[in-house]
Every structure is written in C-alpha cells, then in structure tokens.
N, C-alpha and C. Protein backbone atom coordinates (compact mmCIF):
# COMPACT_ATOMS: atom_id res chain seq x y z
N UNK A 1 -0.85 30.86 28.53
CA UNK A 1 -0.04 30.21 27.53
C UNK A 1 -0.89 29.17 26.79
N UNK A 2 -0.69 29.16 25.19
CA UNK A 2 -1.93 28.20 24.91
C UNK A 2 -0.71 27.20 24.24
N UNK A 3 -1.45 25.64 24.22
CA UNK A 3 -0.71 24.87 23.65
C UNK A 3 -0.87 24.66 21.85
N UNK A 4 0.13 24.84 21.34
CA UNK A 4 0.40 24.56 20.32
C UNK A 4 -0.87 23.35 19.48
N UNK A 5 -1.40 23.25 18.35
CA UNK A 5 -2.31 22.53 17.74
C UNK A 5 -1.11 21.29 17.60
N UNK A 6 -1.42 20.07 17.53
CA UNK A 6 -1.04 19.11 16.83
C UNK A 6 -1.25 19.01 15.40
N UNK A 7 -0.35 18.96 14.74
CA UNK A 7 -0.49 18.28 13.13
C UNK A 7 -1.15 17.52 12.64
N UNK A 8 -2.81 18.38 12.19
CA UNK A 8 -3.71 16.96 11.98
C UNK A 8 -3.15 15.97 11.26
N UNK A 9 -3.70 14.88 11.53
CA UNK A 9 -3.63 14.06 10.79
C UNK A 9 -4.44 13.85 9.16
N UNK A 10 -3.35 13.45 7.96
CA UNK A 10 -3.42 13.49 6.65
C UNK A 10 -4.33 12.41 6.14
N UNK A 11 -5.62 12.21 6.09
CA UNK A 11 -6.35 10.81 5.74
C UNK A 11 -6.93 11.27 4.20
N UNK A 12 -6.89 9.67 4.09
CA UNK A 12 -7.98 9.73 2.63
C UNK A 12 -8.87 8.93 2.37
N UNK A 13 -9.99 8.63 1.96
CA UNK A 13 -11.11 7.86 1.28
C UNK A 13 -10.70 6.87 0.69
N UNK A 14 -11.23 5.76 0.73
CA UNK A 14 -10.50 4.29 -0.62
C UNK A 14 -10.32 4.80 -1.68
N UNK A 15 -11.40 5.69 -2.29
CA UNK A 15 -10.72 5.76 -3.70
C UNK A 15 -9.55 6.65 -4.03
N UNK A 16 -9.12 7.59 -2.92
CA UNK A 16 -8.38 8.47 -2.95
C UNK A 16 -7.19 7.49 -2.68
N UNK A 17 -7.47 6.43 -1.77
CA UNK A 17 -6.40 5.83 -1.08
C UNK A 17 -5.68 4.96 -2.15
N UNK A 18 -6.56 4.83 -2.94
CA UNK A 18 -6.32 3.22 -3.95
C UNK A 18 -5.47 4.54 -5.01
N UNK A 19 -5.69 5.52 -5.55
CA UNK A 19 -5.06 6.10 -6.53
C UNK A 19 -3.69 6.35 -5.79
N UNK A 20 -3.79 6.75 -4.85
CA UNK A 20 -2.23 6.83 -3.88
C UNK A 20 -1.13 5.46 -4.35
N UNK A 21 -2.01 4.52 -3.94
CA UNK A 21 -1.35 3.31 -4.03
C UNK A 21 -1.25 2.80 -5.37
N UNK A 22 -2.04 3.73 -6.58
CA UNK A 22 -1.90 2.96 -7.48
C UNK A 22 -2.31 1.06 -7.87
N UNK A 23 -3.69 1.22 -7.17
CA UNK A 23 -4.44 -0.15 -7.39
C UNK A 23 -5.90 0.42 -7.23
N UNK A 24 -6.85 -0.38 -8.12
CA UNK A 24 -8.17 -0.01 -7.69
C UNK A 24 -8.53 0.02 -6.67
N UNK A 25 -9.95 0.73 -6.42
CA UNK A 25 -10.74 0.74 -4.99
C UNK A 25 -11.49 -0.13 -4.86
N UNK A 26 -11.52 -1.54 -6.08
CA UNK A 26 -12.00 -2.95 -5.41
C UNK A 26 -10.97 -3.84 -4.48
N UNK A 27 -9.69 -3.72 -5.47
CA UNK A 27 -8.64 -4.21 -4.70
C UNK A 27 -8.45 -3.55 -3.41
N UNK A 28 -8.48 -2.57 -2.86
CA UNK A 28 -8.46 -1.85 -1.80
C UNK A 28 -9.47 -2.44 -1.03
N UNK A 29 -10.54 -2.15 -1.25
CA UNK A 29 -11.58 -3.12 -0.50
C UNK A 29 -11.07 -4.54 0.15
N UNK A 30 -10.93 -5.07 -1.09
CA UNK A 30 -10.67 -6.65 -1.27
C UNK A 30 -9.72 -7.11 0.13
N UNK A 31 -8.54 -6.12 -0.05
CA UNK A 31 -7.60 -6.32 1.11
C UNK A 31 -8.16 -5.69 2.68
N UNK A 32 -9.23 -5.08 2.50
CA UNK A 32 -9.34 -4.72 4.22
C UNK A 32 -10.09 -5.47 4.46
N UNK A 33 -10.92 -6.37 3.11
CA UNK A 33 -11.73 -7.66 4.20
C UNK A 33 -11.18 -8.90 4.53
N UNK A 34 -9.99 -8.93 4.08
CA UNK A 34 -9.10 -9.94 4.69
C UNK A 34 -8.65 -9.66 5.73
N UNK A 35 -8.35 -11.24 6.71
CA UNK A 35 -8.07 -11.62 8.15
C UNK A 35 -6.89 -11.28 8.15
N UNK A 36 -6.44 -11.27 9.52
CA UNK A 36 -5.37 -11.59 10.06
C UNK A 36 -4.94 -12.77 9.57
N UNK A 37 -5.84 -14.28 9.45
CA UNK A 37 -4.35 -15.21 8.61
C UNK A 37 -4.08 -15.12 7.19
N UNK A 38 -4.54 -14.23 6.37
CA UNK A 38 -3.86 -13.57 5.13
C UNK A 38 -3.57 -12.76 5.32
N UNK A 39 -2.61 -12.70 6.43
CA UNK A 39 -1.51 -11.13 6.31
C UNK A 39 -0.66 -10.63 4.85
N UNK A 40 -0.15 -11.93 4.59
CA UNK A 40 0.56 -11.71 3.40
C UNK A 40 -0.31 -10.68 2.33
N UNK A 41 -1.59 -10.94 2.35
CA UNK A 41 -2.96 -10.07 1.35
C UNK A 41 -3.26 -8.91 2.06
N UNK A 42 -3.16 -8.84 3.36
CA UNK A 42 -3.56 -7.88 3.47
C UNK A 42 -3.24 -6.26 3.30
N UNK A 43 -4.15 -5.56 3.43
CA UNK A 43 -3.92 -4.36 2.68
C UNK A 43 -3.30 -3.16 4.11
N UNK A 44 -3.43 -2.10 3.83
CA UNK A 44 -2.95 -1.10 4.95
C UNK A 44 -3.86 -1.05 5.85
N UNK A 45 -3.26 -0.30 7.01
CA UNK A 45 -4.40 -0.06 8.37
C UNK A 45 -4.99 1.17 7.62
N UNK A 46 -6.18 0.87 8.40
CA UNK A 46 -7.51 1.94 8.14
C UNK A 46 -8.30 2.43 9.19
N UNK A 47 -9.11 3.30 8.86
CA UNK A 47 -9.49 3.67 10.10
C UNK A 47 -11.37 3.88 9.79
N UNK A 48 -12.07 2.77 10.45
CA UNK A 48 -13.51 2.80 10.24
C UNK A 48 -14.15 3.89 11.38
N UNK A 49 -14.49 4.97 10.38
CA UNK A 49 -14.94 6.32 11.14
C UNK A 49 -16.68 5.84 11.22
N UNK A 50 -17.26 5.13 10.49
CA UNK A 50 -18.57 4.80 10.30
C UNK A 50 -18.90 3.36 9.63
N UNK A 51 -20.38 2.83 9.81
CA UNK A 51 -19.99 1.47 8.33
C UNK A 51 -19.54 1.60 7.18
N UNK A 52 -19.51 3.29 7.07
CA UNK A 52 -20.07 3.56 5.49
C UNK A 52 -18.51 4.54 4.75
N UNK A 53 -17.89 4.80 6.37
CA UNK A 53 -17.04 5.53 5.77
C UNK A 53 -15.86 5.30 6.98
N UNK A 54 -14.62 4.91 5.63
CA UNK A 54 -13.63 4.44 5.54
C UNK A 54 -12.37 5.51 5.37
N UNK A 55 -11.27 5.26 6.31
CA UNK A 55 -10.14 6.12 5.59
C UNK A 55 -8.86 5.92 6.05
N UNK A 56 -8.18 6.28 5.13
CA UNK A 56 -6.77 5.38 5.68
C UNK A 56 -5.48 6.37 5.90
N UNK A 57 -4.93 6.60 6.97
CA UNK A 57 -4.20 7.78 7.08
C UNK A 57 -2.84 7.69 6.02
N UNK A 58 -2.11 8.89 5.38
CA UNK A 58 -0.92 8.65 4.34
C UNK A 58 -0.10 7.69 5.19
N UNK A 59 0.37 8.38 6.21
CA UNK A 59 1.48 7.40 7.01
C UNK A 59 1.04 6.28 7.01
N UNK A 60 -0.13 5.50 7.04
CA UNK A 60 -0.34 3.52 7.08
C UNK A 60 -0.26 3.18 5.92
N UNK A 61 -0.83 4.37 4.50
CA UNK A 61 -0.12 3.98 3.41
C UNK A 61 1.51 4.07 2.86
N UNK A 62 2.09 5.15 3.86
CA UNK A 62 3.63 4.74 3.38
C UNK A 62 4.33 3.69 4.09
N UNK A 63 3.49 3.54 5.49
CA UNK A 63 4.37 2.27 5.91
C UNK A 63 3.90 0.94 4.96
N UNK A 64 2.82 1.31 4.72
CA UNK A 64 2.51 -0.34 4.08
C UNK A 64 2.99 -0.54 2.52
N UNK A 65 3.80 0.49 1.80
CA UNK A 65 4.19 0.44 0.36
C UNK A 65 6.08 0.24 0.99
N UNK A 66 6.19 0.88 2.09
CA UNK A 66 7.71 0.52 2.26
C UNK A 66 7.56 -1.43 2.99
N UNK A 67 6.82 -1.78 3.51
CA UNK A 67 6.80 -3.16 4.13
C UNK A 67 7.06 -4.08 2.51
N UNK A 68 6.28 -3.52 1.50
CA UNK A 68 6.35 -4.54 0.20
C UNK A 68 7.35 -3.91 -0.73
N UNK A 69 8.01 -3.21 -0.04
CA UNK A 69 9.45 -2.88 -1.32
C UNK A 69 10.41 -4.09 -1.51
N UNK A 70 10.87 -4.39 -2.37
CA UNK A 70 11.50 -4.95 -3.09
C UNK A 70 12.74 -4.77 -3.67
N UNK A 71 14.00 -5.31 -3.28
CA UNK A 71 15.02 -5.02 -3.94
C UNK A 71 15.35 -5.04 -5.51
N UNK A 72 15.55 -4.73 -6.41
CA UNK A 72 15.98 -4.96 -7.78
C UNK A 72 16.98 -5.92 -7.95
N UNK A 73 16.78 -7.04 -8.52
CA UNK A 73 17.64 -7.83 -8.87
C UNK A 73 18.97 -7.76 -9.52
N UNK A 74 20.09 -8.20 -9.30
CA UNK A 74 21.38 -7.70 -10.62
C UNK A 74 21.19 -8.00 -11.81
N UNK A 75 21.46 -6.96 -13.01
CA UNK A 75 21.18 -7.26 -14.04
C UNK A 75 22.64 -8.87 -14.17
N UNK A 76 21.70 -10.03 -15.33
CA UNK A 76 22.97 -10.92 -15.44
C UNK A 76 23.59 -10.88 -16.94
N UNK A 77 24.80 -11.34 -16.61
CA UNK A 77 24.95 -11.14 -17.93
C UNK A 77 24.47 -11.90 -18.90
N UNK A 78 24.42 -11.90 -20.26
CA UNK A 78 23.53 -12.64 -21.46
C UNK A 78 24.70 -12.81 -22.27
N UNK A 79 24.36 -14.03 -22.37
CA UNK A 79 25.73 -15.04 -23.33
C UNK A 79 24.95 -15.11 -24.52
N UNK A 80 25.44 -13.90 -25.70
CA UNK A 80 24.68 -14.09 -27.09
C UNK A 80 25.22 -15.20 -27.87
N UNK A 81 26.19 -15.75 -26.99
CA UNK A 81 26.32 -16.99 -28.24
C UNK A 81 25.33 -17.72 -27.73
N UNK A 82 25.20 -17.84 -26.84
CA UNK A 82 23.75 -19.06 -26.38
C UNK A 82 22.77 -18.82 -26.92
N UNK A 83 22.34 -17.93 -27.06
CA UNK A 83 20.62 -17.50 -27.33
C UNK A 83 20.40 -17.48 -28.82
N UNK A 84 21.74 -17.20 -29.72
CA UNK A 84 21.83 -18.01 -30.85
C UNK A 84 21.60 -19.24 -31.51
N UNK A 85 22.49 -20.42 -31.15
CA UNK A 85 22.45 -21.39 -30.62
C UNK A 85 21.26 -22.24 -30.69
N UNK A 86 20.47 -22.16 -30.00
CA UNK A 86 19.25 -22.21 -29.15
C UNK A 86 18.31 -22.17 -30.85
C-alpha cells in the first residue's frame, strides 16, 4: 500500500511574492529585515532556503494580507448646505 503524496507546498520568490501582494520587491525586502519590535512593519513569514534565496509560501501571504484587512468605513452623510456655506 503506498502512501498518498502530500500537497506540495505553493512558494514564490520576492519578486513573485511582492507582485502577489501588490508592493515592490524593495518594500518586500524592507519588511523581512525588520525585527520582531516592528511587528506592526513587518512583512510575511518566509522561508530562507539559502543567503541568496528567499521564498515565501502563498498561505503566509494570505494569512498576512487577511491580518491587515480593514473594514470599510460607513459612507456619512454630506450636508450640501454646509459645504456651500463654507
């Protein structure tokens, strides 16, 4: 009986990673050389396969684009007599 393969895992390169994310591959950089006490900056987990080569699996990029989602604000209403006015 042979066991079933696991589902490799989906990785990509910074620059592949940064077009994913929609930010350059300096900014991408920028955030994996930040510490632990700029969490707030910091960028997704990665995975250093070499010095030279870098890659960051999809799943650490979807958890790390759902961690910075953002609710949409209510639209308010606009009092055109005010902005007249004014």
């Amino acid at each position: 009986m042979t066991t079933p393969n696991p589902e490799p895992r989906r990785s990509l390169r910074t620059a592949d990673a940064a077009r994913y994310l929609g930010v350059s591959p300096a900014l991408l950089r920028k955030m994996r050389l930040r510490g632990p006490d700029d969490s707030a900056d910091r960028g997704p987990e990665f995975i250093k396969l070499s010095p030279s080569l870098i890659v960051y699996e999809i799943s650490a990029l979807d958890r790390w684009l759902d961690k910075h989602r953002m609710p949409s604000a209510e639209p308010r209403a606009v009092n055109h007599s005010e902005t007249r006015a004014a």
